[in-house]
N, C-alpha and C. Protein backbone atom coordinates (compact mmCIF):
# COMPACT_ATOMS: atom_id res chain seq x y z
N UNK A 1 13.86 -7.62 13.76
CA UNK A 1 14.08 -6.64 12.71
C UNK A 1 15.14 -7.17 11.74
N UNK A 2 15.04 -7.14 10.30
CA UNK A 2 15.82 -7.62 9.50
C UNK A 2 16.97 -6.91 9.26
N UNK A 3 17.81 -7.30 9.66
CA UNK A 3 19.58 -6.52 8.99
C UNK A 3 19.95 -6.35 8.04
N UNK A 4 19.86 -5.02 7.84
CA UNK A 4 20.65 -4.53 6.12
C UNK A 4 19.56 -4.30 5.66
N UNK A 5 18.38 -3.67 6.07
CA UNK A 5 16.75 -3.56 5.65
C UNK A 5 16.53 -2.24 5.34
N UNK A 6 16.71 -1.61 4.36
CA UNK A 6 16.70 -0.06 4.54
C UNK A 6 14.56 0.26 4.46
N UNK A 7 14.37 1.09 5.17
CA UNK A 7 12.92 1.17 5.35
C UNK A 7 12.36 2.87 5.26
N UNK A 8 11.48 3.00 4.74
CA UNK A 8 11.11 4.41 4.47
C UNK A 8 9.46 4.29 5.12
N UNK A 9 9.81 5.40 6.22
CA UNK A 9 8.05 5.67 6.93
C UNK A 9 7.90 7.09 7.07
N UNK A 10 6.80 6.76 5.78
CA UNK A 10 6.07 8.00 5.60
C UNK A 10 5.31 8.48 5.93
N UNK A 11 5.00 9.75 6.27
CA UNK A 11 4.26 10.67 7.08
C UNK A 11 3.14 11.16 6.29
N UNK A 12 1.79 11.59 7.06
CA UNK A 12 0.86 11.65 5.77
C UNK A 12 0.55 12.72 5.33
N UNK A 13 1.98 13.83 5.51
CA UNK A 13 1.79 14.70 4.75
C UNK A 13 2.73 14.96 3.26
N UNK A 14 3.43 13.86 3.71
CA UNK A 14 4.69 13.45 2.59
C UNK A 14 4.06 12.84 1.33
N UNK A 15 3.20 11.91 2.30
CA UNK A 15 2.41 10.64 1.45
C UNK A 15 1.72 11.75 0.63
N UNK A 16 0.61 12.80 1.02
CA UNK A 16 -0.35 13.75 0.37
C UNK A 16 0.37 14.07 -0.96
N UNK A 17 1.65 14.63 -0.49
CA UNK A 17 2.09 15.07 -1.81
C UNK A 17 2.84 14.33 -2.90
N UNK A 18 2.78 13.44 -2.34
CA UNK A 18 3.14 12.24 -3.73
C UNK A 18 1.89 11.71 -4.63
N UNK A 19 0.97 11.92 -3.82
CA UNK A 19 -0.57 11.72 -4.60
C UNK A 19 -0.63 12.78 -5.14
N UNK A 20 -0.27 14.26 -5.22
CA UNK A 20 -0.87 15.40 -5.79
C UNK A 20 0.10 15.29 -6.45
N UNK A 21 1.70 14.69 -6.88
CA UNK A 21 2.65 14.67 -8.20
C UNK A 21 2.07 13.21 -8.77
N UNK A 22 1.28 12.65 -8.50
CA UNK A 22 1.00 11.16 -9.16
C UNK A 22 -0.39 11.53 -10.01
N UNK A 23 -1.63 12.62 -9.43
CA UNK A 23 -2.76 12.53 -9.71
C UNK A 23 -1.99 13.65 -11.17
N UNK A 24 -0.76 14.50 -11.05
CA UNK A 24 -0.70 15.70 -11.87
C UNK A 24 -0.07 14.81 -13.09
N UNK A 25 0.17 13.75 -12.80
CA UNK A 25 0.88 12.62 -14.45
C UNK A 25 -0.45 12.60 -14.85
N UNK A 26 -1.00 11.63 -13.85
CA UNK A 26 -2.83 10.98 -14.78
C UNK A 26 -2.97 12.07 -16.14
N UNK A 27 -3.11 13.52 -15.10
CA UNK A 27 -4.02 14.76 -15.57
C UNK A 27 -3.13 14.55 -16.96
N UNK A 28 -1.57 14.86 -16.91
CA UNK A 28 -0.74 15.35 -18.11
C UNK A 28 -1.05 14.39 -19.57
N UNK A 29 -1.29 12.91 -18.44
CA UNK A 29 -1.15 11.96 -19.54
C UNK A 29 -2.29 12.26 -20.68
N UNK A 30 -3.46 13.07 -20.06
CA UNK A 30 -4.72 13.07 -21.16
C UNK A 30 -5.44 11.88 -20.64
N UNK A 31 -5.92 10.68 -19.67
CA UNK A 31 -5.86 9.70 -19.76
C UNK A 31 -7.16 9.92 -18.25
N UNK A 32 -8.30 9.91 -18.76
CA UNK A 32 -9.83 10.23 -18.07
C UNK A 32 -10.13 8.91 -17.73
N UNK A 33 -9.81 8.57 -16.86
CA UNK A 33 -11.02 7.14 -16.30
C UNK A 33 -12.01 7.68 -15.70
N UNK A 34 -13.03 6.27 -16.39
CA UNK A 34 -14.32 6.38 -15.77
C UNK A 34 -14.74 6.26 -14.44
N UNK A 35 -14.05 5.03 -13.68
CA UNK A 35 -14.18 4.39 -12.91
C UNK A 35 -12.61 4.57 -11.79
N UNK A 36 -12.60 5.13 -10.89
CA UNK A 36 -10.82 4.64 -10.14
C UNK A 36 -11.39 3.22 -9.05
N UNK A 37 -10.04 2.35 -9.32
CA UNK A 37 -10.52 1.21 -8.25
C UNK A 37 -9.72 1.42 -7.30
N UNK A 38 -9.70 0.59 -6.74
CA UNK A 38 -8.61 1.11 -4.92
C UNK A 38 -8.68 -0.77 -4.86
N UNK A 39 -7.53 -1.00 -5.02
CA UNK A 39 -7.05 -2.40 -4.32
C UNK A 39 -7.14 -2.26 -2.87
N UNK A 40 -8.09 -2.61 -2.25
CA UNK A 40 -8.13 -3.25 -0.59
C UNK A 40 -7.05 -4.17 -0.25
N UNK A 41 -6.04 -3.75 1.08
CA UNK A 41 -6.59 -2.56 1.20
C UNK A 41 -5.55 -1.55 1.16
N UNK A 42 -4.24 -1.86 0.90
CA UNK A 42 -3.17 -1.06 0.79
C UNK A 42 -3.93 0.25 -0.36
N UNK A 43 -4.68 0.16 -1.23
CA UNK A 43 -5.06 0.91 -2.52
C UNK A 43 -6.04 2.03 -2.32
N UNK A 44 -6.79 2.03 -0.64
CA UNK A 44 -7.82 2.59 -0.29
C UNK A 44 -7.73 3.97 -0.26
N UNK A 45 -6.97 4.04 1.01
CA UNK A 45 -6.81 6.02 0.74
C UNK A 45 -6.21 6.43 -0.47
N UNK A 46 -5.27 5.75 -0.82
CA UNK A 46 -4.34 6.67 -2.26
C UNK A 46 -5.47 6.78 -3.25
N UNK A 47 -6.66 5.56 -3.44
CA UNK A 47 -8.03 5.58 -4.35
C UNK A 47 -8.52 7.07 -4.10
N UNK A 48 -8.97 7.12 -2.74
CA UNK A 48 -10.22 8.33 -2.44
C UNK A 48 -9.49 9.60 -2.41
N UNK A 49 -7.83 9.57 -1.94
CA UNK A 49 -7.11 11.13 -2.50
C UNK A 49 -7.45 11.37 -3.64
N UNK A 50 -6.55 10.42 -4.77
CA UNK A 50 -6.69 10.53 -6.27
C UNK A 50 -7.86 10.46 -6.55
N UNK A 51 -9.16 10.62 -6.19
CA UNK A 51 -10.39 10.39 -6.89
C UNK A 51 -10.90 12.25 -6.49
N UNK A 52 -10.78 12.69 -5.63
CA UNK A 52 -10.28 13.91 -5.12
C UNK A 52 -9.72 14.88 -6.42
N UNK A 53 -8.61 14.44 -5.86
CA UNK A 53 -7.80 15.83 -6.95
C UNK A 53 -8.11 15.35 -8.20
N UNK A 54 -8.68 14.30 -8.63
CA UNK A 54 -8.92 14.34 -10.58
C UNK A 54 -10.43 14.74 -10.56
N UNK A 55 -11.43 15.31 -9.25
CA UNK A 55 -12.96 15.41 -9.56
C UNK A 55 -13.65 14.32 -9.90
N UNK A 56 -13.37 13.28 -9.72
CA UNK A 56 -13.70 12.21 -10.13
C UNK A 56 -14.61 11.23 -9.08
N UNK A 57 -16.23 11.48 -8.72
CA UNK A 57 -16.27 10.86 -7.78
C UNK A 57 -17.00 9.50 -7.81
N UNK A 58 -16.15 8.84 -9.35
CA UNK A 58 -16.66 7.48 -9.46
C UNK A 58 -15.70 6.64 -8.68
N UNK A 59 -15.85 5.91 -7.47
CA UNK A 59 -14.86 5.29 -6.83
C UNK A 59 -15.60 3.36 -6.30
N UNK A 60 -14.71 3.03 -6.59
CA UNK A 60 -15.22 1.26 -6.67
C UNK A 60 -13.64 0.54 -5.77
N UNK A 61 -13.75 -0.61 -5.43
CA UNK A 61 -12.95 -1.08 -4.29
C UNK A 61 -12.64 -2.77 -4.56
N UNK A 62 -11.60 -3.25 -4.58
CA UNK A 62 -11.43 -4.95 -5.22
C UNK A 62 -10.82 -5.08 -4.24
N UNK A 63 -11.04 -6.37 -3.56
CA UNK A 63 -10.31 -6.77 -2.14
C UNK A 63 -9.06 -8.12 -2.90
N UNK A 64 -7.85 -8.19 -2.61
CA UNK A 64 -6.88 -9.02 -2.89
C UNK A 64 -5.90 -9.22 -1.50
N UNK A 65 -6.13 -10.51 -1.02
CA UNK A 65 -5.21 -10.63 0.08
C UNK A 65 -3.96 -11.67 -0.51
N UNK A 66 -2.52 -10.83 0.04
CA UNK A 66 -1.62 -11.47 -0.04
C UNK A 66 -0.67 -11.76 0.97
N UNK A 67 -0.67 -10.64 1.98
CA UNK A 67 -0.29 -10.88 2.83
C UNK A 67 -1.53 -11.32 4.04
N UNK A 68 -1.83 -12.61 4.95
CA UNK A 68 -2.16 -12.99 6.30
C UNK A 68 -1.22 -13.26 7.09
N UNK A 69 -1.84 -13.12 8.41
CA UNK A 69 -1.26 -13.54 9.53
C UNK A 69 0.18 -12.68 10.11
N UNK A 70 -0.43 -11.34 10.04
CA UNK A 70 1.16 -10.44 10.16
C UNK A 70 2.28 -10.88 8.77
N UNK A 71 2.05 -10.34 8.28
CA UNK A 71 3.07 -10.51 6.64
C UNK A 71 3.80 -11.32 6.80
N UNK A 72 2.53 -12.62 7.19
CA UNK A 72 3.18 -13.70 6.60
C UNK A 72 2.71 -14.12 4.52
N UNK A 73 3.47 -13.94 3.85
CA UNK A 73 3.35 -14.26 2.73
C UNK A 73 2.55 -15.49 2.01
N UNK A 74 1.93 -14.87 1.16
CA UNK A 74 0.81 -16.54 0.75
C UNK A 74 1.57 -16.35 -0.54
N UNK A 75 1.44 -17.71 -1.58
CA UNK A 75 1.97 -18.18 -2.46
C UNK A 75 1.99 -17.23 -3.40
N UNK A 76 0.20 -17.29 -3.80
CA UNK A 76 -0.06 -16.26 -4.97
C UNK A 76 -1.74 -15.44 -3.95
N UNK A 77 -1.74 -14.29 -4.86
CA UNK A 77 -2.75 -13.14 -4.27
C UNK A 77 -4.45 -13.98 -4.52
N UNK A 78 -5.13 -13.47 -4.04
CA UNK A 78 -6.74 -14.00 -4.11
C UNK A 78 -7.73 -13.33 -3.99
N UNK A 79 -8.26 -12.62 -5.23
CA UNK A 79 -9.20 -11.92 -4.68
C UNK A 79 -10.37 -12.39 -4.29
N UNK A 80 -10.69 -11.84 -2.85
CA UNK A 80 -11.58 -12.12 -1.81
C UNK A 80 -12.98 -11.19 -1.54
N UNK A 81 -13.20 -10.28 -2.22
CA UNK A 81 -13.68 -9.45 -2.62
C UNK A 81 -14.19 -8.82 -4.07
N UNK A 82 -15.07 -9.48 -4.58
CA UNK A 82 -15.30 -8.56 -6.17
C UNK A 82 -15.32 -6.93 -6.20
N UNK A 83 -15.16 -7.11 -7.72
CA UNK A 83 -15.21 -5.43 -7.52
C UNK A 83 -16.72 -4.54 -7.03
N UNK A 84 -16.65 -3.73 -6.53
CA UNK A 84 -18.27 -3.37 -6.03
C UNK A 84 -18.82 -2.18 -7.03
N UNK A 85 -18.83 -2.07 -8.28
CA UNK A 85 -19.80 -1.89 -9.34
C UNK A 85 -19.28 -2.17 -10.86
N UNK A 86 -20.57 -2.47 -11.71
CA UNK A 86 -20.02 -2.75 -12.94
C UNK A 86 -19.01 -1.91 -13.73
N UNK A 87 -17.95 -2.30 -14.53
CA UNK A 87 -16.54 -2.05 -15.13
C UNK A 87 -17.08 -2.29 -16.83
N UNK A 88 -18.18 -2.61 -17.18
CA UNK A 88 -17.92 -2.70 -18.20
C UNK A 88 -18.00 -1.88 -19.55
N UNK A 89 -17.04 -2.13 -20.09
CA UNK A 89 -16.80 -1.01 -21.24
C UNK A 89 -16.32 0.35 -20.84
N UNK A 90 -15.73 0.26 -19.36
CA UNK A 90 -15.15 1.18 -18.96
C UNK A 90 -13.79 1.61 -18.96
N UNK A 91 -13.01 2.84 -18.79
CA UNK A 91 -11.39 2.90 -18.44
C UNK A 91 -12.07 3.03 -17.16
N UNK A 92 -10.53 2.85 -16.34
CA UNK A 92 -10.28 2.46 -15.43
C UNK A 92 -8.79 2.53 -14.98
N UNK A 93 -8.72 3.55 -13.79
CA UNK A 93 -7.58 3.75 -13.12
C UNK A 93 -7.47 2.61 -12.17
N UNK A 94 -6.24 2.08 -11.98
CA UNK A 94 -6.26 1.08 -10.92
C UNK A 94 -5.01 1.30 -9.93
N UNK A 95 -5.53 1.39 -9.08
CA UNK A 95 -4.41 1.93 -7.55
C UNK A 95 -4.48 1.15 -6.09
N UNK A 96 -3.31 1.03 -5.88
CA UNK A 96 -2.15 0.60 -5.23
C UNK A 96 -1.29 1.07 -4.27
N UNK A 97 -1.08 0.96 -2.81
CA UNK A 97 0.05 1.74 -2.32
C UNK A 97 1.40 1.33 -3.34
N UNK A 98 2.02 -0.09 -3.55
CA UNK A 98 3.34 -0.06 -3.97
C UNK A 98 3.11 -1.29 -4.95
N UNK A 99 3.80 -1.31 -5.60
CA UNK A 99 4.10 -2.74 -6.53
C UNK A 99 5.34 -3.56 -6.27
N UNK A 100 5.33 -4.44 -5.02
CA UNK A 100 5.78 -5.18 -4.53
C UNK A 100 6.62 -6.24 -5.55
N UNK A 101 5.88 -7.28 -5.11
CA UNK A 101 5.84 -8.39 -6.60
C UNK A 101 5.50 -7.96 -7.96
N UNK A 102 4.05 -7.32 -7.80
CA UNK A 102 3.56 -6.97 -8.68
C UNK A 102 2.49 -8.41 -8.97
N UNK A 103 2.52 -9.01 -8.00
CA UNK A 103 1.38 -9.94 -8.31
C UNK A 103 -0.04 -9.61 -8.13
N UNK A 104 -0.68 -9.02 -6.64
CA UNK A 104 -1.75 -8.65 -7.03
C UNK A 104 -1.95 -7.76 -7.87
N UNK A 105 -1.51 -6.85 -8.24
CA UNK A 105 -1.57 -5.65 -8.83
C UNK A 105 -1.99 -6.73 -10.54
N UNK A 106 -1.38 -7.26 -11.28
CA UNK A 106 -1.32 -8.06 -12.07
C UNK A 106 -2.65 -9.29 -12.21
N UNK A 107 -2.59 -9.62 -11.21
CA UNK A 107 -3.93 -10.34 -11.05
C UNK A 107 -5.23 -9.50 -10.95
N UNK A 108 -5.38 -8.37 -10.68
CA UNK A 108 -6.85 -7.61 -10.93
C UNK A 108 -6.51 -7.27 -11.64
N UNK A 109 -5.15 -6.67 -12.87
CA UNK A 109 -5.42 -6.05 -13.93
C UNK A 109 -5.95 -7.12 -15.17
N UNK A 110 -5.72 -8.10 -15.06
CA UNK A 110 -6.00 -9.45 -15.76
C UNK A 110 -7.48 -9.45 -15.17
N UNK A 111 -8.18 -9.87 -14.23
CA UNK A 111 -9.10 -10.17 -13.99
C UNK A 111 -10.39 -8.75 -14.41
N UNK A 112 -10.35 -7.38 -13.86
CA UNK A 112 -10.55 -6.25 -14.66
C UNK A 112 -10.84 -6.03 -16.42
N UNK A 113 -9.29 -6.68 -17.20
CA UNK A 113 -9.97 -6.07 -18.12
C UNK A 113 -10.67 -7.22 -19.13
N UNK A 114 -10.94 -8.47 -18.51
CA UNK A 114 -12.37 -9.07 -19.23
C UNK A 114 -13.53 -8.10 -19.52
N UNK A 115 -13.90 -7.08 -19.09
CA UNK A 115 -14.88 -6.51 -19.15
C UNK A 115 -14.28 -5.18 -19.34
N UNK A 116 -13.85 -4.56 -19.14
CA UNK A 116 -13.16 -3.47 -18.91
C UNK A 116 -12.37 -2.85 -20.39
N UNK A 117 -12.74 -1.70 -21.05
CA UNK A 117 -12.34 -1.04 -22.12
C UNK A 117 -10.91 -0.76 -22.24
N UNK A 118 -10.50 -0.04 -21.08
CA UNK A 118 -8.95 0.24 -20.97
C UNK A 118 -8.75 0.37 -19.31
N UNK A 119 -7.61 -0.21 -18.72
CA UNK A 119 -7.03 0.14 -17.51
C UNK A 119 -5.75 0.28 -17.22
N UNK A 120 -5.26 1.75 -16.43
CA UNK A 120 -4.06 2.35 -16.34
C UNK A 120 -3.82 1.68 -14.82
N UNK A 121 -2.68 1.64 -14.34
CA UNK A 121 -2.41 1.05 -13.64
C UNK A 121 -1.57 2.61 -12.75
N UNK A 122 -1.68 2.53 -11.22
CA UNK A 122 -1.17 3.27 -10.69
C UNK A 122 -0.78 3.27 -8.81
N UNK A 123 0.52 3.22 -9.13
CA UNK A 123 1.36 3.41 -7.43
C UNK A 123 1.94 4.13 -6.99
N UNK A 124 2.40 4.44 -5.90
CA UNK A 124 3.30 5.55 -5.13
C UNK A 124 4.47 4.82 -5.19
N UNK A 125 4.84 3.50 -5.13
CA UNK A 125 6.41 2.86 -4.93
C UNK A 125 6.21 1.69 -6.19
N UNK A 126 7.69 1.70 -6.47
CA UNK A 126 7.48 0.28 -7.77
C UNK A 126 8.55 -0.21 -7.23
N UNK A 127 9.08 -1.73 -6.65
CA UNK A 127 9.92 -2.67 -6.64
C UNK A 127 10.82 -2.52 -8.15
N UNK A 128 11.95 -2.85 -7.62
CA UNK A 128 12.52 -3.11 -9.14
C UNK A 128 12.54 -4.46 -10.15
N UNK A 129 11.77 -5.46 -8.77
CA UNK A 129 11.74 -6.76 -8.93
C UNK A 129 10.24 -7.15 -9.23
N UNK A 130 9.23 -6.51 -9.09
CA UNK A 130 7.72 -6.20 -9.62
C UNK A 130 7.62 -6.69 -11.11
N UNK A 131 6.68 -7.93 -10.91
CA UNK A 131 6.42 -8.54 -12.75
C UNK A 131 5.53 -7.24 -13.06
N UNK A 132 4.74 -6.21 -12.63
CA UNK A 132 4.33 -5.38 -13.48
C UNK A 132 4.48 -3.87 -12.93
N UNK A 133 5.42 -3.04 -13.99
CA UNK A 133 5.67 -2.11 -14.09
C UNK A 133 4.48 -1.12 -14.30
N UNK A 134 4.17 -0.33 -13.57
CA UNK A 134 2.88 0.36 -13.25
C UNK A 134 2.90 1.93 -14.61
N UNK A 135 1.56 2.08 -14.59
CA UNK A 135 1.76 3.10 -16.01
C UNK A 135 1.85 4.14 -14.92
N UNK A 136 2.16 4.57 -13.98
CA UNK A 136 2.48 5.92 -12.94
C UNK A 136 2.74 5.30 -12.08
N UNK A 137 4.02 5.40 -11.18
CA UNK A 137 4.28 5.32 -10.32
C UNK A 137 5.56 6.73 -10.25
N UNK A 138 6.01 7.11 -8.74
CA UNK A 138 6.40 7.92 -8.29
C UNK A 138 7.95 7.98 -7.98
N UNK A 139 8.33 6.76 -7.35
CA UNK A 139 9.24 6.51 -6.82
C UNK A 139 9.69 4.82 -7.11
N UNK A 140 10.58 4.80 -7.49
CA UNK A 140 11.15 3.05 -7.36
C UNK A 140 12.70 2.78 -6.03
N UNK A 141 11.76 1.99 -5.69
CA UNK A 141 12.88 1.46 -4.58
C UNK A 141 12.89 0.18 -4.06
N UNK A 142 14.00 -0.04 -3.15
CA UNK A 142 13.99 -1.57 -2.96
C UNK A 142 14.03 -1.46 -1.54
N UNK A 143 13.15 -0.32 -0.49
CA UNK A 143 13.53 -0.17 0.56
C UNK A 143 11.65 -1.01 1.01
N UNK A 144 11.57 -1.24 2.10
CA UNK A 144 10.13 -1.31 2.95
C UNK A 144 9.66 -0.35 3.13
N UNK A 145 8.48 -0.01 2.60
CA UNK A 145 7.77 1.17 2.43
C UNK A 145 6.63 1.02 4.07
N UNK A 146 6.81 1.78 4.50
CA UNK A 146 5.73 1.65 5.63
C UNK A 146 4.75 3.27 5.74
N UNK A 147 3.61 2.70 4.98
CA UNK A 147 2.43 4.33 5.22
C UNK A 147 1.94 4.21 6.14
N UNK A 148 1.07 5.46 6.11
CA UNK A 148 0.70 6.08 7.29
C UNK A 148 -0.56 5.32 8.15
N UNK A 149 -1.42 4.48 7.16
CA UNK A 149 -2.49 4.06 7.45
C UNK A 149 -2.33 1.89 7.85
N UNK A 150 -0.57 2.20 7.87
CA UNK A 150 -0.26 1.06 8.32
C UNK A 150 0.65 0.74 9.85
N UNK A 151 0.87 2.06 10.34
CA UNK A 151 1.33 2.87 11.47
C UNK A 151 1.30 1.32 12.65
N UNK A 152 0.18 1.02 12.75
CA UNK A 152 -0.35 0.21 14.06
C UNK A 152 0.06 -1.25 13.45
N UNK A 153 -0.34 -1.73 12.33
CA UNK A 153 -0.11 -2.82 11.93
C UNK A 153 1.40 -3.35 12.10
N UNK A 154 2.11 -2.23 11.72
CA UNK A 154 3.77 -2.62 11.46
C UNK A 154 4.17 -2.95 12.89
N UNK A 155 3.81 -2.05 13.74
CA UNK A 155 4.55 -1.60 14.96
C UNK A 155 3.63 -2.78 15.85
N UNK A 156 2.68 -3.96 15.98
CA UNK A 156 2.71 -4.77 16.36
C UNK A 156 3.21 -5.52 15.63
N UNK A 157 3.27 -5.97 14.38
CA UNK A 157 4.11 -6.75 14.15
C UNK A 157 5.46 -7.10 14.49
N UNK A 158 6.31 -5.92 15.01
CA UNK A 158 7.72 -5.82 14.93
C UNK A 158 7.73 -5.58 16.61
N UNK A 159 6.77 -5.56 17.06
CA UNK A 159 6.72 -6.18 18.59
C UNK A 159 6.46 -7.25 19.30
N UNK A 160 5.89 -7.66 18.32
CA UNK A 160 5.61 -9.58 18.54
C UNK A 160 7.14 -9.92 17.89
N UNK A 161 7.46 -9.99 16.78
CA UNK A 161 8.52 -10.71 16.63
C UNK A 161 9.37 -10.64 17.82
N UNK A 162 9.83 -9.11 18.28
CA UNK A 162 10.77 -8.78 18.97
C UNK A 162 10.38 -9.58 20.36
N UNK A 163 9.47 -9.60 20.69
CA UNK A 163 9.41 -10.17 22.47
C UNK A 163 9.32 -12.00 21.79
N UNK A 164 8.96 -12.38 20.43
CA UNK A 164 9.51 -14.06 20.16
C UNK A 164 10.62 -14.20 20.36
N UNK A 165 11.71 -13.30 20.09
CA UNK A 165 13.22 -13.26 19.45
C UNK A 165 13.75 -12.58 21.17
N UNK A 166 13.06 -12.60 22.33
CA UNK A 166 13.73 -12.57 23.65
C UNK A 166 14.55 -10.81 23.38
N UNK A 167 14.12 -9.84 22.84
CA UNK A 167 14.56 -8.60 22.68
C UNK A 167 13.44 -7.79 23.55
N UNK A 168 14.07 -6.92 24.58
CA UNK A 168 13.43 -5.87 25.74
C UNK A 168 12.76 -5.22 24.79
N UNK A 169 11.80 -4.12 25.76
CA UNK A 169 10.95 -2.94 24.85
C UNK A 169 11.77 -2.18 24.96
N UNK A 170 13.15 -1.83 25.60
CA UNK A 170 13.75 -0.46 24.98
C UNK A 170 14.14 -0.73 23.88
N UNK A 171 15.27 -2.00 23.31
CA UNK A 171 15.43 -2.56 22.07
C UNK A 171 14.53 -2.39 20.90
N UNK A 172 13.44 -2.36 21.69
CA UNK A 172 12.13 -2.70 20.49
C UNK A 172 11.96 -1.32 20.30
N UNK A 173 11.79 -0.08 21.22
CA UNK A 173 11.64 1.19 20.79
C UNK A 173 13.04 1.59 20.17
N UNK A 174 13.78 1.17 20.14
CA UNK A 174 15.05 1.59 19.50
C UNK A 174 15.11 1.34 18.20
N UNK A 175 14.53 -0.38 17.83
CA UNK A 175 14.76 -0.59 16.96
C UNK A 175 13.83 0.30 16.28
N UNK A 176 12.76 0.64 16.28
CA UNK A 176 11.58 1.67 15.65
C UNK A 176 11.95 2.66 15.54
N UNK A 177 12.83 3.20 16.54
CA UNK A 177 13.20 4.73 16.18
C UNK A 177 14.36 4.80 15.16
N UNK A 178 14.97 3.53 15.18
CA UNK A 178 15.97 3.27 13.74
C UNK A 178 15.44 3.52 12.44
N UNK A 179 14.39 2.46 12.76
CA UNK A 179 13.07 2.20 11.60
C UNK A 179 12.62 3.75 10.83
N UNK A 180 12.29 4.52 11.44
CA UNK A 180 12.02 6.18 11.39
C UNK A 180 11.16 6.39 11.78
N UNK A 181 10.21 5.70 12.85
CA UNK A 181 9.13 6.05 13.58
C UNK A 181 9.14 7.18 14.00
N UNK A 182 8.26 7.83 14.22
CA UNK A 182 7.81 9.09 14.98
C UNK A 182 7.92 8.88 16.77
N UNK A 183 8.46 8.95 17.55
CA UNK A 183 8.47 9.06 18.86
C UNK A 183 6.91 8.90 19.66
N UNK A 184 6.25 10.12 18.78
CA UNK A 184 4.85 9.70 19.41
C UNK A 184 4.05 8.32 19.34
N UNK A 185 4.53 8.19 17.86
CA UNK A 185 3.81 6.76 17.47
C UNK A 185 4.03 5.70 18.13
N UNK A 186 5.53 5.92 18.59
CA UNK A 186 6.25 4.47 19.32
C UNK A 186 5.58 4.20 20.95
N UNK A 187 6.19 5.61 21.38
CA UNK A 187 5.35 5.79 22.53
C UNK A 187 3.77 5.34 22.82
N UNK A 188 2.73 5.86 21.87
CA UNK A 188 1.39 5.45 21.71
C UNK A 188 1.32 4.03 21.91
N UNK A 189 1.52 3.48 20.63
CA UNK A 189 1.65 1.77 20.58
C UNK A 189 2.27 1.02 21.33
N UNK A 190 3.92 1.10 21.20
CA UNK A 190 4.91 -0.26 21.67
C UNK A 190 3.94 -0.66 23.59
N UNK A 191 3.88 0.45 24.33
CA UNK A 191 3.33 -0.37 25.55
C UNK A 191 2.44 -1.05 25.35
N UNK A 192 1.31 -0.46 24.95
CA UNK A 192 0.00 -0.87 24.74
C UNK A 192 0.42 -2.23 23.98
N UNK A 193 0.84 -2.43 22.88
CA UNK A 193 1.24 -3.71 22.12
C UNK A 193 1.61 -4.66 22.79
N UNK A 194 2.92 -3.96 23.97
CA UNK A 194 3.81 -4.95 24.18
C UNK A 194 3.45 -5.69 25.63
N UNK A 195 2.30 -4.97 26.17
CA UNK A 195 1.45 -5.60 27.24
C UNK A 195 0.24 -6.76 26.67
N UNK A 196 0.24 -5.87 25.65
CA UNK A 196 -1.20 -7.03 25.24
C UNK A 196 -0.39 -8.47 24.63
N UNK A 197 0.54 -8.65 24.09
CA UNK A 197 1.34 -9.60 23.34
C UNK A 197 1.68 -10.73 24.68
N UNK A 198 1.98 -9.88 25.83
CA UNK A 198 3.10 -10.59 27.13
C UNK A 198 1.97 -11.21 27.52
């Protein structure tokens, strides 16, 4: 676990309502896309909420991997996945759990609007260090954002490190319950994880 890491884990009823103050900008802005995309796969549920509350049930999906191998970091993003229907001459909402770097996010908005009429860009978290500043986002922070639909992913990750780094599973549930895990969650996973890892 990294020291001096401040981390925010959100619950998915917290998460819900940051999509229903994010979908109520779109609405204010005046600003109708045709098309919402969902960056795969951090972009997926926040896509099909927001496609939801705007009535909107044109929904399309662009796969960009940047993080492999347990967040281990690749250079630059790649999309691995085209988009799955035609964009052209369309607006276009484009969504995101967070804007990290802001590199993939940046790289499908570049790659998108070759064809593409207009595209708004949209996240729940913006880095302050993000090359692209999102046309809606919710919250800016410089903390580790951990959602709800990443629950299992994190919590092996941070159980493998921990049994590399010679740290017990109470340590490891400790450190999670630092983290702001839910008790149940820790409970659920860390054995199950920390048997299958040993």
């Amino acid at each position: 676990m990294q020291q001096n890491q401040r981390y925010i884990v959100l619950s998915w009823k917290k998460n819900y309502e940051h999509l229903i103050k994010l979908s109520k900008k779109v609405k204010e802005s005046k600003f109708k896309p045709n098309i919402i995309v969902g960056i795969s796969r951090g972009g997926l549920i926040p896509s099909r909420i927001i496609s939801d509350i705007l009535d909107n049930p044109n929904l399309a999906t662009i796969r960009v991997e940047f993080y492999k191998y347990s967040k281990k970091k690749l250079k630059e993003p790649e999309i691995t996945q085209p988009i799955s229907t035609p964009i052209d001459g369309k607006k276009i909402l484009l969504i995101d759990d967070v804007a990290d770097s802001g590199k993939s996010l940046q790289l499908v908005y570049e790659h998108l609007l070759k064809k593409a009429k207009e595209i708004r860009t949209l996240t729940i978290f913006y880095k302050p260090w993000s090359c692209l500043l999102p046309d809606y986002y919710l919250k800016e922070t410089e903390a580790w954002i951990i959602f709800p639909w990443e629950y299992y992913e994190t919590v092996k990750w941070i159980v493998k490190k921990n049994i590399d780094e010679g740290r017990t599973l109470e340590k490891t549930k400790n450190d999670l319950t630092k983290m702001g895990f839910d008790s149940s969650i820790i409970e659920r996973f860390v054995r199950e994880l920390w048997n299958a890892v040993i």
